[in-house]
C-alpha atoms as a PDB file:
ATOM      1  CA  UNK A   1      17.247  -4.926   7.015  1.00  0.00           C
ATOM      2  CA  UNK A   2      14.725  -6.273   4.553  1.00  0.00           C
ATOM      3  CA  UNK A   3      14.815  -4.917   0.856  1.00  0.00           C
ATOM      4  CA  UNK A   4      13.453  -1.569   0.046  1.00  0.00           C
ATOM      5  CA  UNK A   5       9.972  -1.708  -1.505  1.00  0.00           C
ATOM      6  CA  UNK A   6       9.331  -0.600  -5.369  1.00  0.00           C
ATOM      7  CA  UNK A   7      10.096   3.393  -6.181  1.00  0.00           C
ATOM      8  CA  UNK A   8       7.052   4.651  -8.323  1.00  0.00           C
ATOM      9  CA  UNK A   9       7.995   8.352  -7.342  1.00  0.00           C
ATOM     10  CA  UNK A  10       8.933   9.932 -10.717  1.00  0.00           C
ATOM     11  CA  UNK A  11       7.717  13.313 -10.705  1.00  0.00           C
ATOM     12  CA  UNK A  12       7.527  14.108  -7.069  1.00  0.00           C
ATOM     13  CA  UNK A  13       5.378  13.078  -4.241  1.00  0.00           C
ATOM     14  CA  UNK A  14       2.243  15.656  -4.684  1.00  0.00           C
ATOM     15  CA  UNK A  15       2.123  14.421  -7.713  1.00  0.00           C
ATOM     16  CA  UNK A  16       2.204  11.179  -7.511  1.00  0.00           C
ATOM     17  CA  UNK A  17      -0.348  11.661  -4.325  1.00  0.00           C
ATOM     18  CA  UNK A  18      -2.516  13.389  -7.523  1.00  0.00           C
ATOM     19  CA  UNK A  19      -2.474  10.246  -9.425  1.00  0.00           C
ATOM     20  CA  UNK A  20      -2.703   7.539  -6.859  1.00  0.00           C
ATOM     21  CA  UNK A  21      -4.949   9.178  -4.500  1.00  0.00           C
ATOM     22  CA  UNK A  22      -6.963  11.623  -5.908  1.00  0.00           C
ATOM     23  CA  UNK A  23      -9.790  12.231  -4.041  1.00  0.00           C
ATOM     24  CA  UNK A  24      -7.380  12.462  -0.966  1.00  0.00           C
ATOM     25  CA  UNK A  25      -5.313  15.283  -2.732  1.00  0.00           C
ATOM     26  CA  UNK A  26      -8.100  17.083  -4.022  1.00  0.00           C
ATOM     27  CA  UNK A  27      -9.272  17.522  -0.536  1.00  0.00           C
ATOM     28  CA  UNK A  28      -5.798  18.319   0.549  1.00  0.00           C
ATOM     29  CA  UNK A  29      -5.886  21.207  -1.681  1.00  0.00           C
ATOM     30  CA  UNK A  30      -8.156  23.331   0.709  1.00  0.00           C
ATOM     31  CA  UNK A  31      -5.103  23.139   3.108  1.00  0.00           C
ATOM     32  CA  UNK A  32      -3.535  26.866   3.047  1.00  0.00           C
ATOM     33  CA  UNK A  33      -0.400  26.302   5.174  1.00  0.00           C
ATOM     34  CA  UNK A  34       1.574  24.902   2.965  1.00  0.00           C
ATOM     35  CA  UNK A  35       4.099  22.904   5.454  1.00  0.00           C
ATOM     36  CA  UNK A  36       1.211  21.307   7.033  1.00  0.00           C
ATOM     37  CA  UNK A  37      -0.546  20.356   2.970  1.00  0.00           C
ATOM     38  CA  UNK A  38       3.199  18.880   2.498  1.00  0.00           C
ATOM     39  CA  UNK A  39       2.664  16.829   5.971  1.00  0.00           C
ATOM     40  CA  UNK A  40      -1.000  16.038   4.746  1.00  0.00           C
ATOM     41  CA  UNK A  41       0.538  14.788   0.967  1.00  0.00           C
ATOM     42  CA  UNK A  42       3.083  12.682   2.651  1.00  0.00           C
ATOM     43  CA  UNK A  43       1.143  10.714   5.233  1.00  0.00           C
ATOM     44  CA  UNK A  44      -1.645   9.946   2.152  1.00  0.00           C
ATOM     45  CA  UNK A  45       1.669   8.473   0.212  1.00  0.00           C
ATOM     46  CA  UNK A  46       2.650   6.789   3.152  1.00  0.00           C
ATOM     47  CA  UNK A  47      -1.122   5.045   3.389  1.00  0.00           C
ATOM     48  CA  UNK A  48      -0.419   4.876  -1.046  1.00  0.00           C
ATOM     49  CA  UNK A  49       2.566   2.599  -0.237  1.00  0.00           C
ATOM     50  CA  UNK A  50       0.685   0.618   2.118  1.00  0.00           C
ATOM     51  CA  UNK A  51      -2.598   0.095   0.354  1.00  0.00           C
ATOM     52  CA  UNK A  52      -0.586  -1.199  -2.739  1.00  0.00           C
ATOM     53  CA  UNK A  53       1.535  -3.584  -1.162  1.00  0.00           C
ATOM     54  CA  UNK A  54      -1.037  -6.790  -1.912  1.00  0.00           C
ATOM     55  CA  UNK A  55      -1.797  -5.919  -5.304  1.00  0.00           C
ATOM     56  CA  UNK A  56       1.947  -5.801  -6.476  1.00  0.00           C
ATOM     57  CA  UNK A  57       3.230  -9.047  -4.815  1.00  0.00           C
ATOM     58  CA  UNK A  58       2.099 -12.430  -5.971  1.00  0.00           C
ATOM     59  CA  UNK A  59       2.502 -13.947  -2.418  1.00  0.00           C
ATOM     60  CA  UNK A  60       1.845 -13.344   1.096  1.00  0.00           C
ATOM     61  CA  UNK A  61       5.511 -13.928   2.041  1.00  0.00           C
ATOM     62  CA  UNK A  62       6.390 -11.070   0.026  1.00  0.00           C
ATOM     63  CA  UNK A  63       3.528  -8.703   0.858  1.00  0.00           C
ATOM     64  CA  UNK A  64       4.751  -9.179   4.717  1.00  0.00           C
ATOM     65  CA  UNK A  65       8.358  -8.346   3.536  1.00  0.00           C
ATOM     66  CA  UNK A  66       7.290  -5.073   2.061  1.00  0.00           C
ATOM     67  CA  UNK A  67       5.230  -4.165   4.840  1.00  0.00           C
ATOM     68  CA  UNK A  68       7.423  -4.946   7.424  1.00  0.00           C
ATOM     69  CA  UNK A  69       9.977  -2.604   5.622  1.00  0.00           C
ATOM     70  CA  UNK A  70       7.972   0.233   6.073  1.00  0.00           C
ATOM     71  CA  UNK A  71       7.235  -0.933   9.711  1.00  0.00           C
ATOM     72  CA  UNK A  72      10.920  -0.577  10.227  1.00  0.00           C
ATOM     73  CA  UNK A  73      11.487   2.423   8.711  1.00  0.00           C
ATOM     74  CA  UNK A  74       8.392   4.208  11.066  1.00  0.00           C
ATOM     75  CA  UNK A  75      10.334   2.172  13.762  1.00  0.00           C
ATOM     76  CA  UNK A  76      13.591   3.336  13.356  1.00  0.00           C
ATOM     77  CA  UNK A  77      12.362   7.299  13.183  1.00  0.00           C
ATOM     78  CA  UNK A  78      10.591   6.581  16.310  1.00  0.00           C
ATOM     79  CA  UNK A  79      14.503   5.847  17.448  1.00  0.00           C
ATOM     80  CA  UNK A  80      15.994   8.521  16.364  1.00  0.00           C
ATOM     81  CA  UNK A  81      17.329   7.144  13.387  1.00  0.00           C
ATOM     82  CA  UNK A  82      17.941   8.977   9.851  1.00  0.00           C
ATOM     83  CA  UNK A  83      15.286   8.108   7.473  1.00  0.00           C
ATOM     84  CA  UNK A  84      15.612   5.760   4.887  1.00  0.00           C
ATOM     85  CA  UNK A  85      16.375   6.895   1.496  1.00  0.00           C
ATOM     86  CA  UNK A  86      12.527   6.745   0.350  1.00  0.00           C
ATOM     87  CA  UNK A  87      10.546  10.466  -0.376  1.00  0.00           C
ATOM     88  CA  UNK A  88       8.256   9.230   2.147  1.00  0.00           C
ATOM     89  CA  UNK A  89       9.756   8.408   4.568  1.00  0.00           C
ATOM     90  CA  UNK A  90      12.142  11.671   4.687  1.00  0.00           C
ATOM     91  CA  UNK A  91       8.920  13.368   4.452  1.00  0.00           C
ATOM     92  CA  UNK A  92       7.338  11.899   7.497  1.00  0.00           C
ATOM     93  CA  UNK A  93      10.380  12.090   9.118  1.00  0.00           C
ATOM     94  CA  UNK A  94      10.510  15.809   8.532  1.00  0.00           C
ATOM     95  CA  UNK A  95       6.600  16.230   9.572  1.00  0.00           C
ATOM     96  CA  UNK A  96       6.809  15.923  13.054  1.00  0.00           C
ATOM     97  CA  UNK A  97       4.104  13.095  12.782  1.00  0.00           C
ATOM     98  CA  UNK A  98       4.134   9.979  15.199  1.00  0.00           C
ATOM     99  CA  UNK A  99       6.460   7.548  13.595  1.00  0.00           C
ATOM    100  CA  UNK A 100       5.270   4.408  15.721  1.00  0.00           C
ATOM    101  CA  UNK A 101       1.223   5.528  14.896  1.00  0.00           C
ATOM    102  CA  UNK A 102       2.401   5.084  11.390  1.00  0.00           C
ATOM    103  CA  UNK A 103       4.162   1.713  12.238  1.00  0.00           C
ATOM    104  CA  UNK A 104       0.983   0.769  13.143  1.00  0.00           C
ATOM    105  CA  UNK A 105      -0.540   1.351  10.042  1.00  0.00           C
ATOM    106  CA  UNK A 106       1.870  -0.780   8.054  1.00  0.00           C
ATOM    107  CA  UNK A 107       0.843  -3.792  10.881  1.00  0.00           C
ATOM    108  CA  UNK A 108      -2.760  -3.076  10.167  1.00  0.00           C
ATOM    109  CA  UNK A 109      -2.299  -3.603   6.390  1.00  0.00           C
ATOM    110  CA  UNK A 110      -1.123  -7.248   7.000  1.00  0.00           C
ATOM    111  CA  UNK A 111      -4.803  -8.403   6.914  1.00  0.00           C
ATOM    112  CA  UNK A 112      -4.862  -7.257   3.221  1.00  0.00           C
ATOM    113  CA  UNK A 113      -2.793 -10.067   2.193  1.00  0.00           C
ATOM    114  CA  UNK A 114      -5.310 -12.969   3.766  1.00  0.00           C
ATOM    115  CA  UNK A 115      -7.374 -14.416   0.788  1.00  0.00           C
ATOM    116  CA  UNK A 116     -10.866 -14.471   2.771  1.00  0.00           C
ATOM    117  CA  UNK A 117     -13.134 -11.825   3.305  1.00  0.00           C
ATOM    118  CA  UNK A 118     -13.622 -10.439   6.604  1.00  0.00           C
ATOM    119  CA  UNK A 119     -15.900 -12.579   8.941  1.00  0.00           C
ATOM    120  CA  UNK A 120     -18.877  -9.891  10.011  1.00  0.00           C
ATOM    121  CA  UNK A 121     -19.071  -5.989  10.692  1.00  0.00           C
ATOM    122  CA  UNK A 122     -16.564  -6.132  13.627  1.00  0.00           C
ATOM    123  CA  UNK A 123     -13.885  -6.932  11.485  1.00  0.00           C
ATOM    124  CA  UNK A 124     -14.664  -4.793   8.798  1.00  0.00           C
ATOM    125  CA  UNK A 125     -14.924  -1.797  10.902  1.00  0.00           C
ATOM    126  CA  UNK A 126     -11.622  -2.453  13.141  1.00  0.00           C
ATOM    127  CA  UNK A 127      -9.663  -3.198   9.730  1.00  0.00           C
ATOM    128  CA  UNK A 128     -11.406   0.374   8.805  1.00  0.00           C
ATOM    129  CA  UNK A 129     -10.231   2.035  11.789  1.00  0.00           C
ATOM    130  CA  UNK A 130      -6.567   0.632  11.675  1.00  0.00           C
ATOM    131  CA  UNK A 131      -6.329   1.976   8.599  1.00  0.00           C
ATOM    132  CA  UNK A 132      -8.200   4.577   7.024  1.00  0.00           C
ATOM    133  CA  UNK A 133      -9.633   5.621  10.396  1.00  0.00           C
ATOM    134  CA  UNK A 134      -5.849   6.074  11.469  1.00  0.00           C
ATOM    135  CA  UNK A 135      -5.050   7.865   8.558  1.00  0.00           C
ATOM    136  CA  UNK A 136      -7.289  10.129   9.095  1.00  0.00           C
ATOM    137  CA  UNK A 137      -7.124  10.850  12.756  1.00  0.00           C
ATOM    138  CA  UNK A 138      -3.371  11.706  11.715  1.00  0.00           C
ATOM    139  CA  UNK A 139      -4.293  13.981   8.991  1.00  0.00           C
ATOM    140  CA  UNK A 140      -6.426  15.917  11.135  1.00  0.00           C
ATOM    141  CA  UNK A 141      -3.855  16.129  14.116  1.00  0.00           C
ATOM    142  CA  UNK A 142      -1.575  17.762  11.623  1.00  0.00           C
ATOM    143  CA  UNK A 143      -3.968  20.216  10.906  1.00  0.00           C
ATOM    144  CA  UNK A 144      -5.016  21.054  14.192  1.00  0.00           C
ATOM    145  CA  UNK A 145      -3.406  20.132  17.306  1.00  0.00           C
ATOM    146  CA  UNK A 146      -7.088  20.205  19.396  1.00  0.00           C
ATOM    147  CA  UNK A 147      -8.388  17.683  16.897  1.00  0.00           C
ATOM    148  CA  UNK A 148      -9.881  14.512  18.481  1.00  0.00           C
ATOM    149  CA  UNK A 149      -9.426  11.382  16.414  1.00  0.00           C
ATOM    150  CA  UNK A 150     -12.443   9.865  17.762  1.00  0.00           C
ATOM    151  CA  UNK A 151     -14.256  12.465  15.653  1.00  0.00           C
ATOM    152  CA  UNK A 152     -13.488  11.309  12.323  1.00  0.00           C
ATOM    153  CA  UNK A 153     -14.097   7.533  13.027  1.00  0.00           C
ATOM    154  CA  UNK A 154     -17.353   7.241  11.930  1.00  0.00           C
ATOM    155  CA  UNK A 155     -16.472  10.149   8.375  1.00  0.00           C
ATOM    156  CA  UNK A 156     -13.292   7.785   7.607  1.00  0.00           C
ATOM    157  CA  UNK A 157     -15.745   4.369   7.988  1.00  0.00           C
ATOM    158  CA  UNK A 158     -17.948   5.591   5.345  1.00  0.00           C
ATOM    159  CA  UNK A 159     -14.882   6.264   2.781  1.00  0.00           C
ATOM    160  CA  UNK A 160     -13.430   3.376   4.041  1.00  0.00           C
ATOM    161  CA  UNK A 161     -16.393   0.976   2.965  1.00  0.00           C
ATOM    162  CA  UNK A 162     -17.767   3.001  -0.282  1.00  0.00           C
ATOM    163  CA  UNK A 163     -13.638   1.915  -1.035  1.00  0.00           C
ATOM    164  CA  UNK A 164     -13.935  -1.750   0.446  1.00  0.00           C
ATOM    165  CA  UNK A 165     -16.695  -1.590  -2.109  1.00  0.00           C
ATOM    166  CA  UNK A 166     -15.060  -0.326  -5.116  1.00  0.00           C
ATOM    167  CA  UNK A 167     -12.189  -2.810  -4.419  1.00  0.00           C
ATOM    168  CA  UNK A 168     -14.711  -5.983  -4.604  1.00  0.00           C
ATOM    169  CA  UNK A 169     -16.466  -4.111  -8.381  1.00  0.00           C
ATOM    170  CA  UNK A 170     -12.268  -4.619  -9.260  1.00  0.00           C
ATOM    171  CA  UNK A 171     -12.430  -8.387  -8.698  1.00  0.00           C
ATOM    172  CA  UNK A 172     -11.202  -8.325  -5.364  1.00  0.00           C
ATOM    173  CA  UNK A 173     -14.068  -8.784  -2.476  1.00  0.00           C
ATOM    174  CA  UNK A 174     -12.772  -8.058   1.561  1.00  0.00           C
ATOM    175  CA  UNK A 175     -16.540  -7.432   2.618  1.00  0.00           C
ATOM    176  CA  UNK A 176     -18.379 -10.356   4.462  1.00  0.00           C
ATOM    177  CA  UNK A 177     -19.739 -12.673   1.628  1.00  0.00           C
ATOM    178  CA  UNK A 178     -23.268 -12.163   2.526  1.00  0.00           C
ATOM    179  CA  UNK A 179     -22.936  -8.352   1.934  1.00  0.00           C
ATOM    180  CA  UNK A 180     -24.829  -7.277  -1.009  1.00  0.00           C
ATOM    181  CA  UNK A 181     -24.582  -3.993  -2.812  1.00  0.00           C
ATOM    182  CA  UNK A 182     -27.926  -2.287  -0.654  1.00  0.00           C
ATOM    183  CA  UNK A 183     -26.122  -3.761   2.722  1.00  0.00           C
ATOM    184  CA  UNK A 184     -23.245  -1.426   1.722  1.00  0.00           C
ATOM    185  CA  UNK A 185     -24.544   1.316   1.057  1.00  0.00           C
ATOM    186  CA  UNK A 186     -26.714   1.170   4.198  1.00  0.00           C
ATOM    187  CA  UNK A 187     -24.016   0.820   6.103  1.00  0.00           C
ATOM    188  CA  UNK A 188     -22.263   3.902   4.731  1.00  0.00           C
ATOM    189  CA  UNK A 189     -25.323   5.693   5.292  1.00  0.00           C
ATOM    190  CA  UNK A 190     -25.127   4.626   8.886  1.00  0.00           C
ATOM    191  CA  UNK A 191     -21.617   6.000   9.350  1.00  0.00           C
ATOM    192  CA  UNK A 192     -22.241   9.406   7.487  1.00  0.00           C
ATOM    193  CA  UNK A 193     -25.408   9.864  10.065  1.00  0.00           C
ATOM    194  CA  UNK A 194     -23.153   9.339  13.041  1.00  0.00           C
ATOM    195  CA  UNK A 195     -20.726  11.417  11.595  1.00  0.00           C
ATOM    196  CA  UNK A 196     -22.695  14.049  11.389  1.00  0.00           C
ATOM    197  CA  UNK A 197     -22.621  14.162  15.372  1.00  0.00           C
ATOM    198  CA  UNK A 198     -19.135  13.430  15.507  1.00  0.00           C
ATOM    199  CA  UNK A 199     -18.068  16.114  12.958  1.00  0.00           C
ATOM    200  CA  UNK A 200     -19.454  18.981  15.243  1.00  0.00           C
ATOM    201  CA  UNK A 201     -16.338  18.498  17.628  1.00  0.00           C
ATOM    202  CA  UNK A 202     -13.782  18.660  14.710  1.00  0.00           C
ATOM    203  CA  UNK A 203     -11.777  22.254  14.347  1.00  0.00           C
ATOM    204  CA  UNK A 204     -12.809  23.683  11.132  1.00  0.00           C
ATOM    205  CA  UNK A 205      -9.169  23.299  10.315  1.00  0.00           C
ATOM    206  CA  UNK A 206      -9.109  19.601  10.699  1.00  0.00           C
ATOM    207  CA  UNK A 207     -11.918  18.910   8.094  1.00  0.00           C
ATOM    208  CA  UNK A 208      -9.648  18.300   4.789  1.00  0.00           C
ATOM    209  CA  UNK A 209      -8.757  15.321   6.437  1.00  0.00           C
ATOM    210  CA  UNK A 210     -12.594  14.017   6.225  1.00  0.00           C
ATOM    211  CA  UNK A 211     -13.191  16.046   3.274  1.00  0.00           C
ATOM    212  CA  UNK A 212     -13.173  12.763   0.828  1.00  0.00           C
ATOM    213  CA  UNK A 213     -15.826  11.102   3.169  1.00  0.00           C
ATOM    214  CA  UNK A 214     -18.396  13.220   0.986  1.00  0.00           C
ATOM    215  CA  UNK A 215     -17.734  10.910  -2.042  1.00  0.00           C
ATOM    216  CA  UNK A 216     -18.725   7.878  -0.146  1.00  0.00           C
ATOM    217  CA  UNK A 217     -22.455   8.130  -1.081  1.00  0.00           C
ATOM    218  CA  UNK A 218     -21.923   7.750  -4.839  1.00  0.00           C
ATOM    219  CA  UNK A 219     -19.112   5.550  -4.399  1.00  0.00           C
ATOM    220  CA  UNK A 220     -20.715   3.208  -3.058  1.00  0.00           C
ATOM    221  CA  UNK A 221     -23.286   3.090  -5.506  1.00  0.00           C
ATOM    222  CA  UNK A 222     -20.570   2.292  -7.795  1.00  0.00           C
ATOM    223  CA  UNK A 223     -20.947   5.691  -9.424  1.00  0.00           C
ATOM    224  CA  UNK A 224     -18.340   7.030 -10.931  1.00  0.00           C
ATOM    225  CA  UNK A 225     -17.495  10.959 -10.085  1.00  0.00           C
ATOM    226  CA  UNK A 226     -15.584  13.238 -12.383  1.00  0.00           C
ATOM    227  CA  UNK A 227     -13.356  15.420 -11.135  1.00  0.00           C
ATOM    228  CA  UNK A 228     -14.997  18.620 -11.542  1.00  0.00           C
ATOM    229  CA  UNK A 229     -17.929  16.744  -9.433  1.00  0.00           C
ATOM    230  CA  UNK A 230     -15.319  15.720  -6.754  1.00  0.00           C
ATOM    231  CA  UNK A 231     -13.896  19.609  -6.684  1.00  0.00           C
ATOM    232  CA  UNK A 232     -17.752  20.788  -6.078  1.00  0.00           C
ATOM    233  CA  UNK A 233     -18.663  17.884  -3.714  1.00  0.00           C
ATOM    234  CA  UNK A 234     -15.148  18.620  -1.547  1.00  0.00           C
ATOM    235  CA  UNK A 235     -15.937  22.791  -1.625  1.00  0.00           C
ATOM    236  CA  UNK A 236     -19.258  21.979  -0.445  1.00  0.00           C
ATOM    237  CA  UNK A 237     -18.077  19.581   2.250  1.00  0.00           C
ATOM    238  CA  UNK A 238     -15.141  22.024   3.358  1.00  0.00           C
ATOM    239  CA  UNK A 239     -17.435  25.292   3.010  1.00  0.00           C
ATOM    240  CA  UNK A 240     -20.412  23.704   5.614  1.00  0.00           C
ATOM    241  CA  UNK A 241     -18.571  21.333   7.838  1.00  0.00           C
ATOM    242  CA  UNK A 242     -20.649  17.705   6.167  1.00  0.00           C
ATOM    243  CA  UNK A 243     -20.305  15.179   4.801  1.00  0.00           C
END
């Protein structure tokens, strides 16, 4: 068994979902059952665990060593096995939620510990959908049974690049080299209009899980967004069923 990852949990998992994800828990506050908002919390710490996994290691060797533990770990649920001693995981294992479709996630996030960018589109958006796009189609199941994945693809592509795009104003670029700043944010705006089609099979329900999607816009301006704008941007989004 490889060596358990870093413990940043200190004050709980919602909270430390509050602090690492924000946008993600904001939206998870217009969950009202409050097993399935615990579910929700968990699988956006699980994707927390995940997404940080390149910035805390100083080589790829390591990064794959981390990841693969929480590959196991989804693995060994998927078994039958206790969960490991992590919140997370003992979380996840108590939601019910398909330990091998998380296993996949942690795979997905090896291709955040290659040094080049992503080649064209195609691998941007398949990276996108093995990761945030999974994330979300997970979220949403929780929520509601009846939801589809396939319609929040397109809502979790434009999150997913307005954050690809944040990442590269940190100093660290994924996108295609030729992108510029105006090819992002057309391409967001590409996703949100198909999403609007997509979004129209989604149970009302579901729709915290897409919820942060309505940030993308500004985001990937590079805008910042205070919180009180993120609470009135997520009602909106929750209240109409758009992004």
């Amino acid at each position: 068994m490889s060596a358990a990852p870093e413990n940043p949990y200190d004050s709980g998992l919602d909270d430390l979902v509050r602090r690492m994800d924000n946008d993600r828990w904001l939206a998870s506050r217009f969950v009202s059952d409050l097993a399935a908002r615990s579910d929700v919390v968990a699988l956006v710490a699980f994707n927390y665990e995940l997404a940080r996994v390149a910035g805390g290691v100083t080589n790829a060797l390591m990064g794959e060593i981390r990841l693969t533990w929480w590959r196991e770990a989804m693995e060994e649920l998927a078994a039958g096995k206790a969960p490991r001693k992590h919140p997370a995981v003992e979380a996840l294992a108590a939601s019910g939620v398909d330990p091998l479709a998380l296993a996949a996630m942690a795979e997905a996030r090896l291709a955040d510990l290659e040094e080049a960018p992503f080649a064209d589109e195609a691998a941007v958006l398949a990276y996108l959908d093995a990761t945030a796009g999974a994330l979300a189609g997970l979220m949403a199941r929780r929520l509601d049974a009846s939801a589809d994945p396939a319609a929040v693809r397109a809502a979790a592509r434009a999150y997913g690049l307005a954050g690809l795009w944040r990442l590269k104003l940190a100093g660290r670029s994924r996108l295609p080299l030729a992108w510029t700043a105006a090819d992002v944010e057309t391409r967001v705006a590409q996703q949100r209009k198909a999403a609007a089609a997509e979004l129209k099979a989604l149970p009302i329900a579901a729709f915290p899980a897409v919820a942060p999607a309505a940030l993308a816009a500004r985001q990937a301006k590079g805008r910042e967004i205070s919180e009180l704008g993120k609470k009135a941007r997520l009602t909106w989004s929750v209240a109409t069923g758009r992004i």
